[in-house]
Protein backbone atom coordinates (compact mmCIF):
# COMPACT_ATOMS: atom_id res chain seq x y z
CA UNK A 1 104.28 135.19 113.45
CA UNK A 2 106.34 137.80 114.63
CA UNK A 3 108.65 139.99 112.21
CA UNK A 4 112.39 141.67 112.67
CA UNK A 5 112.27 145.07 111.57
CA UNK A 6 115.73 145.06 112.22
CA UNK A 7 116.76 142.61 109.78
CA UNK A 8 118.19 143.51 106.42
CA UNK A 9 115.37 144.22 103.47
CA UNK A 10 115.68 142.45 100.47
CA UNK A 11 115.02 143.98 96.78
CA UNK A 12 112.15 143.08 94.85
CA UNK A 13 114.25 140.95 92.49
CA UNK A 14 115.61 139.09 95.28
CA UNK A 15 112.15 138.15 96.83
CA UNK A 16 111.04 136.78 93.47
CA UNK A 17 114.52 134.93 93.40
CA UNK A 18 114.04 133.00 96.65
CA UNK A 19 110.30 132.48 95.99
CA UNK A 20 110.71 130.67 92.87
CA UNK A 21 113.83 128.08 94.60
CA UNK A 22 111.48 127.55 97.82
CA UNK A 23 108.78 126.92 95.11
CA UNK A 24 110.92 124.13 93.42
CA UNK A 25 111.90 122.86 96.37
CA UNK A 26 108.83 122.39 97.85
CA UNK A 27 106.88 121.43 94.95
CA UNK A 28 109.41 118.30 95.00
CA UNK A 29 109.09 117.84 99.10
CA UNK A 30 105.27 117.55 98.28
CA UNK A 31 105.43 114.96 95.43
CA UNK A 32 107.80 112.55 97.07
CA UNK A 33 105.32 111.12 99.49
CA UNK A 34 102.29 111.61 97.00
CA UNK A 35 101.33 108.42 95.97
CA UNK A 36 98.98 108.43 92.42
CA UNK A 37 95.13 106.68 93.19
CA UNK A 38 92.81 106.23 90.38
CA UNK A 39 89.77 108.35 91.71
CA UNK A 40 87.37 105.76 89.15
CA UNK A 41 89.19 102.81 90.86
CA UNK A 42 88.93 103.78 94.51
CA UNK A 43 85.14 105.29 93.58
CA UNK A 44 84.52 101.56 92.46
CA UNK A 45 85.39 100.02 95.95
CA UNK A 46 82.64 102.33 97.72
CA UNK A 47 79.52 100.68 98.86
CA UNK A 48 76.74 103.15 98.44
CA UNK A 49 73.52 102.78 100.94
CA UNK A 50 70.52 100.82 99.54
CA UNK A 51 73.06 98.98 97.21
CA UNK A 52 71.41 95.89 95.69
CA UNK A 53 73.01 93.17 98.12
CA UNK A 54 71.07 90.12 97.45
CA UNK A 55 73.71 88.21 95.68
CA UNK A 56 75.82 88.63 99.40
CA UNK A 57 75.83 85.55 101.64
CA UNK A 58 75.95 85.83 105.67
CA UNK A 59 79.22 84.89 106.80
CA UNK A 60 78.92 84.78 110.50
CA UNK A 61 77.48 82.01 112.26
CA UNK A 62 74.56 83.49 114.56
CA UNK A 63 74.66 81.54 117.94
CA UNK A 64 71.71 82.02 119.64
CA UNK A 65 71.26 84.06 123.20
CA UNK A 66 73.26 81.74 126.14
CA UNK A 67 71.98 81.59 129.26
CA UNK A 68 74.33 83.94 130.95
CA UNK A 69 73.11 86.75 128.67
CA UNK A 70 70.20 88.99 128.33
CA UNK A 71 68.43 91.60 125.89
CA UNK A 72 68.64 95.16 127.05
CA UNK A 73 65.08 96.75 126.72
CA UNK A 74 67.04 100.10 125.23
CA UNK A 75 69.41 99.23 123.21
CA UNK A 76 68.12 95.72 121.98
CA UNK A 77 71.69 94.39 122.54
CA UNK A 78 72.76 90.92 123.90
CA UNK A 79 75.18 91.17 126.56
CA UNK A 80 76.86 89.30 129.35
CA UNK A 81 75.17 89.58 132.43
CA UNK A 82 77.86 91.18 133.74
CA UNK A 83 76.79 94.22 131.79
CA UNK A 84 73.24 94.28 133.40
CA UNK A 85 73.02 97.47 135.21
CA UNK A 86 69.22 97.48 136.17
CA UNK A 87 66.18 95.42 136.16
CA UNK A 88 62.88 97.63 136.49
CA UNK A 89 59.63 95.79 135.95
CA UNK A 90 61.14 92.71 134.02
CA UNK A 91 63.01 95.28 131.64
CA UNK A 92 66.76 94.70 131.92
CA UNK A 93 69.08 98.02 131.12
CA UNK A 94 72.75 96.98 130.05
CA UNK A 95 75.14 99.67 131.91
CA UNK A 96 75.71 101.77 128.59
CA UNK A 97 72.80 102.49 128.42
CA UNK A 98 71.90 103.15 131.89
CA UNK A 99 74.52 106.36 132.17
């Protein structure tokens, strides 16, 4: 940041002056958009790994592989065949995988 030597210098008195308004000011600028969150109640929502899940039930119907679509041998996806990129040896490569 650059500084003006030139400008007037203000007392000591007068520094601690404006410092204590900008503080005010901006202590209220801050608090305005601050919007209070339990940290227990948001902490509560979190799903930690290896959480006991067998009381969940699968949601999504699984629809087996179509015709049109194949395995890749990299990434185990199923994709369209659109996304086949390469097919070495019977192993099919989607094209993500294959750049």
């Amino acid at each position: 940041m650059a500084t003006d030597y030139d400008a007037p210098r203000k007392t000591e008195e007068e520094q601690s002056e404006d410092s204590i308004e900008e503080l005010k000011a901006r202590r209220h600028e801050k608090n305005s958009g601050k919007v209070d969150e339990d940290e227990t109640e948001a902490a509560e929502s979190f799903e930690l790994p290896g959480a006991d899940l067998s009381h969940e039930e699968l949601a999504v119907q699984v629809v087996p592989k179509q015709v049109d679509e194949f395995t890749c041998s990299s990434c185990f996806l199923v994709h369209h065949r659109s996304q086949l990129a390469t097919e070495k040896n019977g192993e099919l490569i989607c094209r993500d995988c294959a750049d």
